[in-house]
PDB file of N, CA and C in Angstrom:
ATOM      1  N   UNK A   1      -6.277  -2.895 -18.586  1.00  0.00           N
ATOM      2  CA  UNK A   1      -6.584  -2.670 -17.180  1.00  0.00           C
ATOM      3  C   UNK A   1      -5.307  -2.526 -16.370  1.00  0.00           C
ATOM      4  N   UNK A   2      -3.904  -3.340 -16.579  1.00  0.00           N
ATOM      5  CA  UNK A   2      -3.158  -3.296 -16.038  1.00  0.00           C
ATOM      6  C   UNK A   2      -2.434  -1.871 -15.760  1.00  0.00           C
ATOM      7  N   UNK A   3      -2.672  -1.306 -16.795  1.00  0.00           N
ATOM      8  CA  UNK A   3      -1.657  -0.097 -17.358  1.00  0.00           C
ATOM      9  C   UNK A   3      -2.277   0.959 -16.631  1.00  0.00           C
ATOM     10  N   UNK A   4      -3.511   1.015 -16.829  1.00  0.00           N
ATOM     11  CA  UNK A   4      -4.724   1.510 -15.655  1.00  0.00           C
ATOM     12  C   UNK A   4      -4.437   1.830 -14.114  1.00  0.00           C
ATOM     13  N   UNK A   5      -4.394   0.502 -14.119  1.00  0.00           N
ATOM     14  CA  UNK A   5      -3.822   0.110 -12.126  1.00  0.00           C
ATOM     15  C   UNK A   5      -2.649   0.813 -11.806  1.00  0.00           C
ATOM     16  N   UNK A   6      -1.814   0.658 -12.805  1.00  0.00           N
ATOM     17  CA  UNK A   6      -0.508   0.591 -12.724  1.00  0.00           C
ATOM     18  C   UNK A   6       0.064   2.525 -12.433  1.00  0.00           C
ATOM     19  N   UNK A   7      -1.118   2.915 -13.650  1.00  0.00           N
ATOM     20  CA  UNK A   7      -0.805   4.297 -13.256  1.00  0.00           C
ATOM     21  C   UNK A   7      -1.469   5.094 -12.102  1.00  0.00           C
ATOM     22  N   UNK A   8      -2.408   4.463 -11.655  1.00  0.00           N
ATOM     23  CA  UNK A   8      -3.220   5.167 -10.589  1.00  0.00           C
ATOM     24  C   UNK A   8      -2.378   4.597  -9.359  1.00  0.00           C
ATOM     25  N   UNK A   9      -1.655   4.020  -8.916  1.00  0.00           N
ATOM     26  CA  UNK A   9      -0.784   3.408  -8.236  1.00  0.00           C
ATOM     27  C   UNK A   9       0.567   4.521  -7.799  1.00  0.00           C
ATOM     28  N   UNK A  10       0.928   4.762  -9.185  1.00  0.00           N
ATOM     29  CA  UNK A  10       2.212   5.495  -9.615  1.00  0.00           C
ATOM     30  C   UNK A  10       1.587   7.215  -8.908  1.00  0.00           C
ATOM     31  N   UNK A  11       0.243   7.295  -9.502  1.00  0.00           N
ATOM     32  CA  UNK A  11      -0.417   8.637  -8.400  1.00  0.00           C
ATOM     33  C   UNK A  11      -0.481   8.399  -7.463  1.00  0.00           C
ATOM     34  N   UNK A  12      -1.088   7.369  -6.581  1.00  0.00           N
ATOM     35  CA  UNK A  12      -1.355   7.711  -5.545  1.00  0.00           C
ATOM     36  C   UNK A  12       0.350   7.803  -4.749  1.00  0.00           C
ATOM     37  N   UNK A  13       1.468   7.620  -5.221  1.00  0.00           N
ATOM     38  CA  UNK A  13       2.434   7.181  -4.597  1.00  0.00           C
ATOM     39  C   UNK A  13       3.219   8.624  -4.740  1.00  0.00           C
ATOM     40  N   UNK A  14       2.973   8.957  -5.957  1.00  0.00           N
ATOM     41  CA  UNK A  14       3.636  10.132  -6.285  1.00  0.00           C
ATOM     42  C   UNK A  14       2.921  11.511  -5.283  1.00  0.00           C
ATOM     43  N   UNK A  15       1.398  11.118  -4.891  1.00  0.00           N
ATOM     44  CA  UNK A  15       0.941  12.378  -3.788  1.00  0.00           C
ATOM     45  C   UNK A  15       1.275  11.628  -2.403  1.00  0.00           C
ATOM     46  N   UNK A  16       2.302  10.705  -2.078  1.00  0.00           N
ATOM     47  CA  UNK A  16       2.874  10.180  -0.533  1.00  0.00           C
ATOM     48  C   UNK A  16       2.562  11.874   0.067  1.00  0.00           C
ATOM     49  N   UNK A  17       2.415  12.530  -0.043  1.00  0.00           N
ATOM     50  CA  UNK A  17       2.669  13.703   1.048  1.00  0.00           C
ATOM     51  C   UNK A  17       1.084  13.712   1.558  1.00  0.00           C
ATOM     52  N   UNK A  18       0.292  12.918   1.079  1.00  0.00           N
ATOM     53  CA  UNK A  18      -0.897  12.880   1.138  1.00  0.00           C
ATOM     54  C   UNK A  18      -1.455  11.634   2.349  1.00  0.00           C
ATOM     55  N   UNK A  19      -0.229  11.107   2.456  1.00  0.00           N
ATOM     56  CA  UNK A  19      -0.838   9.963   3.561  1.00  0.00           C
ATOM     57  C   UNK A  19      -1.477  10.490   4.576  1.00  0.00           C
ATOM     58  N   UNK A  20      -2.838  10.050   5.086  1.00  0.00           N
ATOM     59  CA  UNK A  20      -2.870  10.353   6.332  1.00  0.00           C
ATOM     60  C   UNK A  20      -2.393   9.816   7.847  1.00  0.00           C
ATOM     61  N   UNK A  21      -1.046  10.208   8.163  1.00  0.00           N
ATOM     62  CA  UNK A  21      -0.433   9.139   9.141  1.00  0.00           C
ATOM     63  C   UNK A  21      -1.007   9.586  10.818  1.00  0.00           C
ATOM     64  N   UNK A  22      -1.217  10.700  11.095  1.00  0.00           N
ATOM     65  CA  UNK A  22      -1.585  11.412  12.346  1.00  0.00           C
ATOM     66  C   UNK A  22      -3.143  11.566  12.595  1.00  0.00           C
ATOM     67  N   UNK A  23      -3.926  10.764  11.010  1.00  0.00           N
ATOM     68  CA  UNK A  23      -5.476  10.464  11.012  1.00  0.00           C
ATOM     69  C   UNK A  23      -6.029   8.954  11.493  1.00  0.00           C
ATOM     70  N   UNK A  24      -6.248   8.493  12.408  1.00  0.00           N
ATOM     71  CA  UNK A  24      -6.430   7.101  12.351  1.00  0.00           C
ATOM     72  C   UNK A  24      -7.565   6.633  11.331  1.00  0.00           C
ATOM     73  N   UNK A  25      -8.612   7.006  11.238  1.00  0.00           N
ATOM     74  CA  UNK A  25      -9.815   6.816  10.635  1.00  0.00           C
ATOM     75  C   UNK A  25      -9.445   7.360   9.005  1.00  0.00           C
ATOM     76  N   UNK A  26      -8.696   7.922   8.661  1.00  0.00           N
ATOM     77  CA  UNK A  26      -8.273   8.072   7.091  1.00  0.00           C
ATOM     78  C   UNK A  26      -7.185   7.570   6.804  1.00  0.00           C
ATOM     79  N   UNK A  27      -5.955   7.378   7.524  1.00  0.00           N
ATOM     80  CA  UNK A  27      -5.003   6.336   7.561  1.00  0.00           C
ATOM     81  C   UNK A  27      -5.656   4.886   7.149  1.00  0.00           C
ATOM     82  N   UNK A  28      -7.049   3.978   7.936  1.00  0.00           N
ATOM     83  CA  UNK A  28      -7.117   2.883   7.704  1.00  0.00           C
ATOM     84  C   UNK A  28      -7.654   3.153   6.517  1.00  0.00           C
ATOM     85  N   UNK A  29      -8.289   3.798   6.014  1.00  0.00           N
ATOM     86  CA  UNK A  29      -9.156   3.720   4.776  1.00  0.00           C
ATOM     87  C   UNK A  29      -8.054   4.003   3.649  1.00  0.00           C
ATOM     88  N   UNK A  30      -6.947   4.618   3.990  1.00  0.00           N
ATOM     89  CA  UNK A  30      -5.547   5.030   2.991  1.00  0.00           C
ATOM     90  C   UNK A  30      -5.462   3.789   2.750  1.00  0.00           C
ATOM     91  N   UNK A  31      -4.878   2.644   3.408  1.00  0.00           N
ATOM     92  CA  UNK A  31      -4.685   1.644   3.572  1.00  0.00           C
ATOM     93  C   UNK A  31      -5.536   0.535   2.973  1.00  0.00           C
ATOM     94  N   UNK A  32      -6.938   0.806   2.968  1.00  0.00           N
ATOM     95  CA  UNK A  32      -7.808  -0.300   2.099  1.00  0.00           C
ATOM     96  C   UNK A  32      -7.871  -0.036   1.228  1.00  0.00           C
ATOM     97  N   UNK A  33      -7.809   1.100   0.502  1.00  0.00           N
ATOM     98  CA  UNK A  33      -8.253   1.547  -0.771  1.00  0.00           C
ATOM     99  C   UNK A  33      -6.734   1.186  -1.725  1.00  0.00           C
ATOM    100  N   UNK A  34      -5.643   1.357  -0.795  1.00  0.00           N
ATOM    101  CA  UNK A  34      -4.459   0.972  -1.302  1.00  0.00           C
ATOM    102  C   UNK A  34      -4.335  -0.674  -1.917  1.00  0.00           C
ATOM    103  N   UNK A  35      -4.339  -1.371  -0.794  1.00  0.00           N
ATOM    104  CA  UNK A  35      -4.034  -2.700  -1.035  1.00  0.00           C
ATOM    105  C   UNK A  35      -5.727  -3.099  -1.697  1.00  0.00           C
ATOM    106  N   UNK A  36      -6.499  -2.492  -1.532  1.00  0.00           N
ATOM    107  CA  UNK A  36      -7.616  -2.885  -3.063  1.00  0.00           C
ATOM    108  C   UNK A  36      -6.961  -3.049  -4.155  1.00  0.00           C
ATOM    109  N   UNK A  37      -6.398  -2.100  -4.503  1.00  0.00           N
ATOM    110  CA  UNK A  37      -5.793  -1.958  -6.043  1.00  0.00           C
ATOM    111  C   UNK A  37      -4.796  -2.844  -5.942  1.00  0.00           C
ATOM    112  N   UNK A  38      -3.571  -2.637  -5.016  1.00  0.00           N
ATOM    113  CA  UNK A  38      -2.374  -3.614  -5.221  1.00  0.00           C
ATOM    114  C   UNK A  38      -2.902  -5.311  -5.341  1.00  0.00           C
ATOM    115  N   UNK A  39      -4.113  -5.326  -4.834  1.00  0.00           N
ATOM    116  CA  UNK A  39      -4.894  -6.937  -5.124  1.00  0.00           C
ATOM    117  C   UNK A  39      -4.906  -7.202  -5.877  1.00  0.00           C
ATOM    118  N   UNK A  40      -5.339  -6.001  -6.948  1.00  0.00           N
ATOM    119  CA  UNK A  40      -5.972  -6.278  -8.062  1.00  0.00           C
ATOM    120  C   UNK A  40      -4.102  -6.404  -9.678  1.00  0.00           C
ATOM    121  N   UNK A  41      -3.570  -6.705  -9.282  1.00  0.00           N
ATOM    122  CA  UNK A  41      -2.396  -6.540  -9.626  1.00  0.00           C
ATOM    123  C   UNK A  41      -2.335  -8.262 -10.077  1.00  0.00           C
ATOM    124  N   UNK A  42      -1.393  -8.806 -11.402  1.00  0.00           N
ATOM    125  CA  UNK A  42      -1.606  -9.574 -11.939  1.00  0.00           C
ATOM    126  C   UNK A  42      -0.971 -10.998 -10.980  1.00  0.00           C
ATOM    127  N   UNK A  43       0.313 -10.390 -10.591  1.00  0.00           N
ATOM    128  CA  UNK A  43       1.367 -11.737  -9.938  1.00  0.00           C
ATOM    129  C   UNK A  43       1.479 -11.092  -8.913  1.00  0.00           C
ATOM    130  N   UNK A  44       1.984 -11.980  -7.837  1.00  0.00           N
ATOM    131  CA  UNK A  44       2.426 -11.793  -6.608  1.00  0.00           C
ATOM    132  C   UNK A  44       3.532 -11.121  -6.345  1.00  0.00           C
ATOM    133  N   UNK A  45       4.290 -11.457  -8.038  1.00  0.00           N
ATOM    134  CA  UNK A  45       5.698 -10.739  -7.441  1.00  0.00           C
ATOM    135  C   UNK A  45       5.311  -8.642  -7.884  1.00  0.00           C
ATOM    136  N   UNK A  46       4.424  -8.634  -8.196  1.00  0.00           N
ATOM    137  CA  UNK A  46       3.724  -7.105  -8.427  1.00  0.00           C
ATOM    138  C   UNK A  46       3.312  -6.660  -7.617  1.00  0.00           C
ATOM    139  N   UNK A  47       2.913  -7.624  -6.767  1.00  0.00           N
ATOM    140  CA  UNK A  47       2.109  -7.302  -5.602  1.00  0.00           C
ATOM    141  C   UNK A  47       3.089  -6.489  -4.084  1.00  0.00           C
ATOM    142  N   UNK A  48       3.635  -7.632  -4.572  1.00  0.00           N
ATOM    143  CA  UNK A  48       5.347  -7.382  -3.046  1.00  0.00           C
ATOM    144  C   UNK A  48       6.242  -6.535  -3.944  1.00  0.00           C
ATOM    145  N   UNK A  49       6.166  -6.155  -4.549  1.00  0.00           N
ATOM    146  CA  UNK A  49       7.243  -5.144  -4.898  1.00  0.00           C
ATOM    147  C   UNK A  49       6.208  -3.715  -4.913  1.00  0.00           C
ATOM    148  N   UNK A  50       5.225  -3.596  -4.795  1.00  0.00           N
ATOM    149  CA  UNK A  50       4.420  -2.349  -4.403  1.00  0.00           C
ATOM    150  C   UNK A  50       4.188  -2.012  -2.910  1.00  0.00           C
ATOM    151  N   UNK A  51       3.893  -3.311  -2.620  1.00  0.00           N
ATOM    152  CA  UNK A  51       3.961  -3.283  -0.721  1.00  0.00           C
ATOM    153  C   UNK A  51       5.364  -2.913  -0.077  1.00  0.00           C
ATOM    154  N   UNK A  52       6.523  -3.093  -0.984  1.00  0.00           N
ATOM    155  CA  UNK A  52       7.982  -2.541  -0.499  1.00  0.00           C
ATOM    156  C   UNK A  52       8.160  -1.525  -0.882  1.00  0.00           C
ATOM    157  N   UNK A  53       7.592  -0.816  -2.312  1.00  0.00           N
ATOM    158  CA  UNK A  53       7.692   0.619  -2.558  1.00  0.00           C
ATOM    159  C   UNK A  53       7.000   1.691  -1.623  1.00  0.00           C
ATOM    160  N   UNK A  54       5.376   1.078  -1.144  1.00  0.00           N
ATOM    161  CA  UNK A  54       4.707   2.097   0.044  1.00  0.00           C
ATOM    162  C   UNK A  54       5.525   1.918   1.445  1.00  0.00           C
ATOM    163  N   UNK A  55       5.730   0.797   1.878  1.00  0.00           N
ATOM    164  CA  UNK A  55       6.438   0.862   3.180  1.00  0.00           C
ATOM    165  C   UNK A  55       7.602   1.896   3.094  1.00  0.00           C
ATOM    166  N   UNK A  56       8.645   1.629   2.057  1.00  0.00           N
ATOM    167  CA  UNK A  56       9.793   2.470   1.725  1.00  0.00           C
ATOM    168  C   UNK A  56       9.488   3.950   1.879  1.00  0.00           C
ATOM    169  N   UNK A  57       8.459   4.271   1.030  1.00  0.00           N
ATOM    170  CA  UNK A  57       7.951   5.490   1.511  1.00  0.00           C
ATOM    171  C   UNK A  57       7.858   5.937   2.550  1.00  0.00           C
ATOM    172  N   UNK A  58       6.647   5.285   3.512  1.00  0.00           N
ATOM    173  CA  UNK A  58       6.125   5.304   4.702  1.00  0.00           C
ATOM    174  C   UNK A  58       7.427   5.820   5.073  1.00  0.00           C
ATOM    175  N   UNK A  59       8.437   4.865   5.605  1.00  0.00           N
ATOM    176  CA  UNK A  59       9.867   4.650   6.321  1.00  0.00           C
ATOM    177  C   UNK A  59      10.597   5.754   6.073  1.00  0.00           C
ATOM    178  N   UNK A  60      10.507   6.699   5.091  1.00  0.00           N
ATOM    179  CA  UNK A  60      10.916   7.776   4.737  1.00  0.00           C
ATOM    180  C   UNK A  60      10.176   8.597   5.203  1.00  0.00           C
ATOM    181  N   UNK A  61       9.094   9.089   5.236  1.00  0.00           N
ATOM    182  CA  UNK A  61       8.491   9.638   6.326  1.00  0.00           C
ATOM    183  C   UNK A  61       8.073   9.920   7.739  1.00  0.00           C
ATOM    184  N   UNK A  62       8.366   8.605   7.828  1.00  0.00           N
ATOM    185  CA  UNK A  62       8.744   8.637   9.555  1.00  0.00           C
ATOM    186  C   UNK A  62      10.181   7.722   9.538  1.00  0.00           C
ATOM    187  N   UNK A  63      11.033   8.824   9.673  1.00  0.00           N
ATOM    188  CA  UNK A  63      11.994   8.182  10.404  1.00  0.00           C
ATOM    189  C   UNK A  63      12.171   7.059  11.461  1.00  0.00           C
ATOM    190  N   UNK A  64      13.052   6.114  11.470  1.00  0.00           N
ATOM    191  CA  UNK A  64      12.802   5.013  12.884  1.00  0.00           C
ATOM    192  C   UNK A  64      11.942   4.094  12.481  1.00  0.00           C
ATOM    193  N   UNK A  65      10.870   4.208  11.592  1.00  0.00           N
ATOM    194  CA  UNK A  65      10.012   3.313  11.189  1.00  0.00           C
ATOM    195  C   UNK A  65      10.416   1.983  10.490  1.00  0.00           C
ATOM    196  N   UNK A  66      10.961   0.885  10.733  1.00  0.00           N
ATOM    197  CA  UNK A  66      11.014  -0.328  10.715  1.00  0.00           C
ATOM    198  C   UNK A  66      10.162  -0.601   9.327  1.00  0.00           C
ATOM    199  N   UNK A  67      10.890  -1.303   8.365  1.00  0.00           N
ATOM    200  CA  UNK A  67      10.246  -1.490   6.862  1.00  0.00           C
ATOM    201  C   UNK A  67       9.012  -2.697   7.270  1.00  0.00           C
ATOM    202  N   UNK A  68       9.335  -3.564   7.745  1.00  0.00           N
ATOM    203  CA  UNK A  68       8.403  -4.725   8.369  1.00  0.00           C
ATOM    204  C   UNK A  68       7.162  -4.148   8.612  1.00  0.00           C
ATOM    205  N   UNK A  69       7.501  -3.217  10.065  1.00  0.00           N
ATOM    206  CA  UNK A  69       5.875  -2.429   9.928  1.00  0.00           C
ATOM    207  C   UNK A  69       5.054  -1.685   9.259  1.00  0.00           C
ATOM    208  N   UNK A  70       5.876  -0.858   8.279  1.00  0.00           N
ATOM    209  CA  UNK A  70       4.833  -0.168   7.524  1.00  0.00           C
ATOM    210  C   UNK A  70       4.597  -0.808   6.595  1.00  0.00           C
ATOM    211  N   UNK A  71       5.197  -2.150   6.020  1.00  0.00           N
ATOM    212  CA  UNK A  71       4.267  -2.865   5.238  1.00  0.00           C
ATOM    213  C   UNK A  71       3.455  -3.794   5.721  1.00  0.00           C
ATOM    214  N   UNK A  72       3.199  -4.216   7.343  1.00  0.00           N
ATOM    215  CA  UNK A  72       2.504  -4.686   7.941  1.00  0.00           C
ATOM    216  C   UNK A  72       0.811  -4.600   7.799  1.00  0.00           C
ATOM    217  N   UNK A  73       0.175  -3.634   7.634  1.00  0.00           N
ATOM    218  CA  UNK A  73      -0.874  -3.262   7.522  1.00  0.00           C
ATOM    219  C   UNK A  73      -1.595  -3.355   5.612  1.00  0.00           C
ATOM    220  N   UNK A  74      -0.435  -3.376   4.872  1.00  0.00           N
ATOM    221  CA  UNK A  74      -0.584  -3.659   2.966  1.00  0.00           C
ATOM    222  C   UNK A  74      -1.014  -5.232   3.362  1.00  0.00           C
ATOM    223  N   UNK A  75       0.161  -6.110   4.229  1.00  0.00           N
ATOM    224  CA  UNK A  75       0.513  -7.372   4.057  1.00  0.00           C
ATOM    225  C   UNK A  75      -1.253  -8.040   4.952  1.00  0.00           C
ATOM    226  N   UNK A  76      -0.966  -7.413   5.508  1.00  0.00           N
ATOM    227  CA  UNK A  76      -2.373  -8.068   6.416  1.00  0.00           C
ATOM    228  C   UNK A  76      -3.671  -7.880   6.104  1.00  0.00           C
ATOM    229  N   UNK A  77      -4.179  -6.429   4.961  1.00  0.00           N
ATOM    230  CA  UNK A  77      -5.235  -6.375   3.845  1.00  0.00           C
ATOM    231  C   UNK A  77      -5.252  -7.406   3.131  1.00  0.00           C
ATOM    232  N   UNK A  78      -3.909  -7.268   2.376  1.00  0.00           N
ATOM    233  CA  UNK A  78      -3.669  -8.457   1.323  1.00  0.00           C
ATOM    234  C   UNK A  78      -3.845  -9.968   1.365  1.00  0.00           C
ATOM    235  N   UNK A  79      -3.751  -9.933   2.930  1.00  0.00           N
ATOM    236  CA  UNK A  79      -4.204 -11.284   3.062  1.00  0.00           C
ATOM    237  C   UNK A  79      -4.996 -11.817   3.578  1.00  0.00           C
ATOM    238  N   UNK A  80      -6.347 -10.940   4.181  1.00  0.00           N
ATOM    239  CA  UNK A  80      -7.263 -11.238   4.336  1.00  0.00           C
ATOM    240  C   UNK A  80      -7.946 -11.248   2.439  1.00  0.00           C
ATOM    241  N   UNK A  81      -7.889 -10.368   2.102  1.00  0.00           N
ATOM    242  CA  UNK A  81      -8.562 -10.407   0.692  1.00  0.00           C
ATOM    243  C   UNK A  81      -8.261 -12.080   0.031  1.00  0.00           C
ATOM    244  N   UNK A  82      -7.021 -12.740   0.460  1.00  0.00           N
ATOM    245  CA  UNK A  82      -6.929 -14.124  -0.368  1.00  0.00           C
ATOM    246  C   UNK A  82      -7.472 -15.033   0.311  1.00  0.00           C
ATOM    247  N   UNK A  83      -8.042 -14.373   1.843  1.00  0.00           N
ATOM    248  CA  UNK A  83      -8.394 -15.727   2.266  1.00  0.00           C
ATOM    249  C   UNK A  83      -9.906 -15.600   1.668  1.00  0.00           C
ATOM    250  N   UNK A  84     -10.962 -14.353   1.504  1.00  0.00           N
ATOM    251  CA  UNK A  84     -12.265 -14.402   1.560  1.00  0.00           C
ATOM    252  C   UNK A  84     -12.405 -14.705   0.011  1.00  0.00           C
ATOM    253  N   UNK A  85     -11.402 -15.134  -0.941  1.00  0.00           N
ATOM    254  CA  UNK A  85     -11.518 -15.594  -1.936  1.00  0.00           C
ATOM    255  C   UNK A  85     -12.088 -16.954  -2.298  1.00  0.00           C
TER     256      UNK A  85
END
């Protein structure tokens, strides 16, 4: 399963040109469907090193963009999902 995650991850990251950032309503759903999977990831330290690879992205795409915030929205999925655990 891991190897699974791991590569559908590696796609969705590899189509970044695909974010919807100028969509609000497909942006949030970019965003849940994202940190679904990164949940589903074995350790924590897998977890935060994927939430720093999409922000990084993000931040590369919009210039000026502050790494904090674009992983703001991974970090705040992610942690509602541990609390309804």
């Amino acid at each position: 399963m891991s190897d699974c995650l791991l590569e559908t991850l590696e796609d969705l990251r590899a189509q970044g040109g695909d974010i919807p950032l100028y969509d609000a309503d497909r942006r949030e759903c970019w965003f849940d469907a994202l940190a679904q999977l990164i949940a589903e990831l074995r350790s924590e330290d897998q977890r935060m090193a994927w939430v720093a690879l999409v922000a990084h992205d993000l931040c590369l795409r919009v210039p000026g963009l502050p790494l904090a915030v674009a992983a703001g929205p991974l970090l705040d999925r992610l942690k509602a999902r541990e609390v309804k655990r």
